[in-house]
Every structure is written in C-alpha cells, then in structure tokens.
Protein backbone atom coordinates (compact mmCIF):
# COMPACT_ATOMS: atom_id res chain seq x y z
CA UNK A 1 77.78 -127.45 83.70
CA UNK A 2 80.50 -128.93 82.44
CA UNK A 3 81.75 -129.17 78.49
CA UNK A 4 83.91 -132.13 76.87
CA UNK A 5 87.18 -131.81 74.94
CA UNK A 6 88.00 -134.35 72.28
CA UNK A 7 91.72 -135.11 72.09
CA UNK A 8 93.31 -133.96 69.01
CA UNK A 9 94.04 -136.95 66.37
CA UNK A 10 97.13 -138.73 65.99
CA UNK A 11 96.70 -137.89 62.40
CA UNK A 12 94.96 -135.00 62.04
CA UNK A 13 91.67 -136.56 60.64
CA UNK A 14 88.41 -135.03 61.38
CA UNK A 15 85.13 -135.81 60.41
CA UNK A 16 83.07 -132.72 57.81
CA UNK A 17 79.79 -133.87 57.83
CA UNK A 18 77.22 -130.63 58.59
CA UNK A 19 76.59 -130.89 62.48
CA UNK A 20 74.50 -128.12 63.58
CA UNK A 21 71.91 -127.02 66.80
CA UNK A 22 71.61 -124.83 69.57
CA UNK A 23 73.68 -125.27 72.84
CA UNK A 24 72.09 -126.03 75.75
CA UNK A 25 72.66 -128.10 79.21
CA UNK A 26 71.93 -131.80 79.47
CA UNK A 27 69.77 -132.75 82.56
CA UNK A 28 73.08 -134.14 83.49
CA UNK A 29 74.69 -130.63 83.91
CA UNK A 30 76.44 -131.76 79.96
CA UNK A 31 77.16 -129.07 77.22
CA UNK A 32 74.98 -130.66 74.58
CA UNK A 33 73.78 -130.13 70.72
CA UNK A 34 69.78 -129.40 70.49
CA UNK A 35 69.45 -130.41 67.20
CA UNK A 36 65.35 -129.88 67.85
CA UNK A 37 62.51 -132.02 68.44
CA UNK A 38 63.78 -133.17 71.44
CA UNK A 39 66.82 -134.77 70.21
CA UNK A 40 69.85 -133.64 72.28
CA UNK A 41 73.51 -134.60 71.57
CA UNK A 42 76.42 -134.96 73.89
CA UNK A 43 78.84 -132.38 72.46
CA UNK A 44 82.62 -133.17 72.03
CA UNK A 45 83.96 -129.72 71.36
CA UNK A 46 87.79 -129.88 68.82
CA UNK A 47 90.90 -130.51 70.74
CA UNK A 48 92.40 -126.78 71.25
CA UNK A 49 89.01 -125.70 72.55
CA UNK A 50 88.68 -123.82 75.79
CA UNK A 51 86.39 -125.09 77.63
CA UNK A 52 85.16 -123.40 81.54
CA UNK A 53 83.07 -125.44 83.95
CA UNK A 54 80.14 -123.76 85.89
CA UNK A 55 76.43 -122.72 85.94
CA UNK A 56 77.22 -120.72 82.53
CA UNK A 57 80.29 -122.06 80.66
CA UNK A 58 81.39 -120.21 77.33
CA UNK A 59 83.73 -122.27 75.58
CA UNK A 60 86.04 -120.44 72.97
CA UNK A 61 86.20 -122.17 69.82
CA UNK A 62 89.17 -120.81 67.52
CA UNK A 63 88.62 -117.46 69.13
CA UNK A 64 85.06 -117.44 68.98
CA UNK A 65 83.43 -117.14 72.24
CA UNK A 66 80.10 -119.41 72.24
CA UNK A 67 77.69 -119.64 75.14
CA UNK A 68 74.52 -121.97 76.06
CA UNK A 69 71.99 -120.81 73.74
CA UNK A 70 73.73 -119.88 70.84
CA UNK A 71 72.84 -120.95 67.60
CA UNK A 72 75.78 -123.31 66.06
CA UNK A 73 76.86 -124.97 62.90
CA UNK A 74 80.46 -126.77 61.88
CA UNK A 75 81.88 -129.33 60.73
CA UNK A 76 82.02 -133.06 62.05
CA UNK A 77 79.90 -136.20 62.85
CA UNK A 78 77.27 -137.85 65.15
CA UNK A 79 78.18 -141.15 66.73
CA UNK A 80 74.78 -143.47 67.82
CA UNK A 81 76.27 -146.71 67.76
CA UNK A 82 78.63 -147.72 70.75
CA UNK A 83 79.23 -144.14 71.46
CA UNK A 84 78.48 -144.24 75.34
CA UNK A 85 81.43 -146.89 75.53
CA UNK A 86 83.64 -144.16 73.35
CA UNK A 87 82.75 -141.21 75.41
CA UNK A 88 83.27 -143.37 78.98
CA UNK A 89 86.90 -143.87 77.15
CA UNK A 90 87.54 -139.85 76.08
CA UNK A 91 85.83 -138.73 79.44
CA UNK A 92 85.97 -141.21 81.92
CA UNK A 93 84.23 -138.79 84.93
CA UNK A 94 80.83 -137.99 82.55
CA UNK A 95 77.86 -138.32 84.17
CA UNK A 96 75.70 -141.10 84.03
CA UNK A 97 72.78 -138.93 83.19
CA UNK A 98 74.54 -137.23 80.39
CA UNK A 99 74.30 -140.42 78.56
CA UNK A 100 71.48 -141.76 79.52
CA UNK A 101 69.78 -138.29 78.57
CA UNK A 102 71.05 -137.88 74.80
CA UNK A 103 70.60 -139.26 71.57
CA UNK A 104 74.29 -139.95 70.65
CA UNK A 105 77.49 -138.13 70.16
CA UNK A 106 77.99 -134.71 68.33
CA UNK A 107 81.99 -134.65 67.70
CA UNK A 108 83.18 -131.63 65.91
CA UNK A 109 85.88 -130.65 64.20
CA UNK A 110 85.17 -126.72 64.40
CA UNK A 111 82.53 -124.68 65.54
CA UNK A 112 81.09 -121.64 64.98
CA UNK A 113 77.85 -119.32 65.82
CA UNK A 114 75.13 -119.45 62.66
C-alpha cells in the first residue's frame, strides 16, 4: 500500500473545509478516504507527513500515528473536477487503478483520529 504526500505550498495556503472518513486501501494498493456508501477518496496526506509504504502503512500526521482503519477528521478539501490530471502532476508513479477506483481527491491540510 502505498500513501501520497502533497507538497507543502509556496504560500502556505491550505484548504479548511471539514474532510472526514475512515482509512482504508484502494483496490489499487492507494491510502484512501471512505467517506461511506461506497464513495472512496484518493488521500493526499499535508506536506511534513510521514508516510511508510507496505501491506500496513501508518502514516504519522503531526505526531499522531494513524493506521488503515482509523476513524479520521481534519481540515481541507475534495477535488472532483480535473483532479486525476492534478494528482498524475503531484504523483506521477500512482496507479492507474487508484484513479480509476475513487471518487475524487481528499487533500488535507491536517489530520487527526475522531
């Protein structure tokens, strides 16, 4: 499984908006947003984030360890529109079937267990 890293803006903007779910792996192998009733979101975890690779990846947001499964709410924003183009750009080796197999993009800003 592998999780995806946003860059850190050139200005410091990030998007608030409530973005919340349950982690869980794309059929791509993807650290995704479950944001229920089937809707799954590629996840773009905040720059700074720690991110492993491998059959059960914890990623440590601002210290807090978070694991597939856990339930999750932060800040940030959910992309529909154009947003395979926009994650091809950010993460040029994600897998085809991590796009085809989502909804959209779930970019956060911070991240945190409910």
């Amino acid at each position: 499984m592998t999780a995806y890293v946003s860059p850190e803006s050139p200005d410091g903007a990030a998007a608030t908006a409530l973005v919340s779910g349950t982690l869980a792996v794309s059929d791509g192998g993807c650290l995704v947003l479950d944001g229920g009733a089937g809707e799954r979101w590629l996840l773009g975890l905040p720059a700074g984030t720690e991110a492993g690779s491998g059959p059960s990846v914890a990623v440590s947001v601002g210290g807090e360890t978070l694991v597939v499964g856990d339930v999750v709410s932060g800040g940030g924003g959910f992309h529909s529109d154009g947003w395979r183009e926009f994650a091809r750009v950010q993460w040029p080796d994600v897998p085809d079937a991590c796009l085809s197999t989502t909804a959209g993009l779930a970019e956060v800003s911070d991240l945190a267990r409910s």
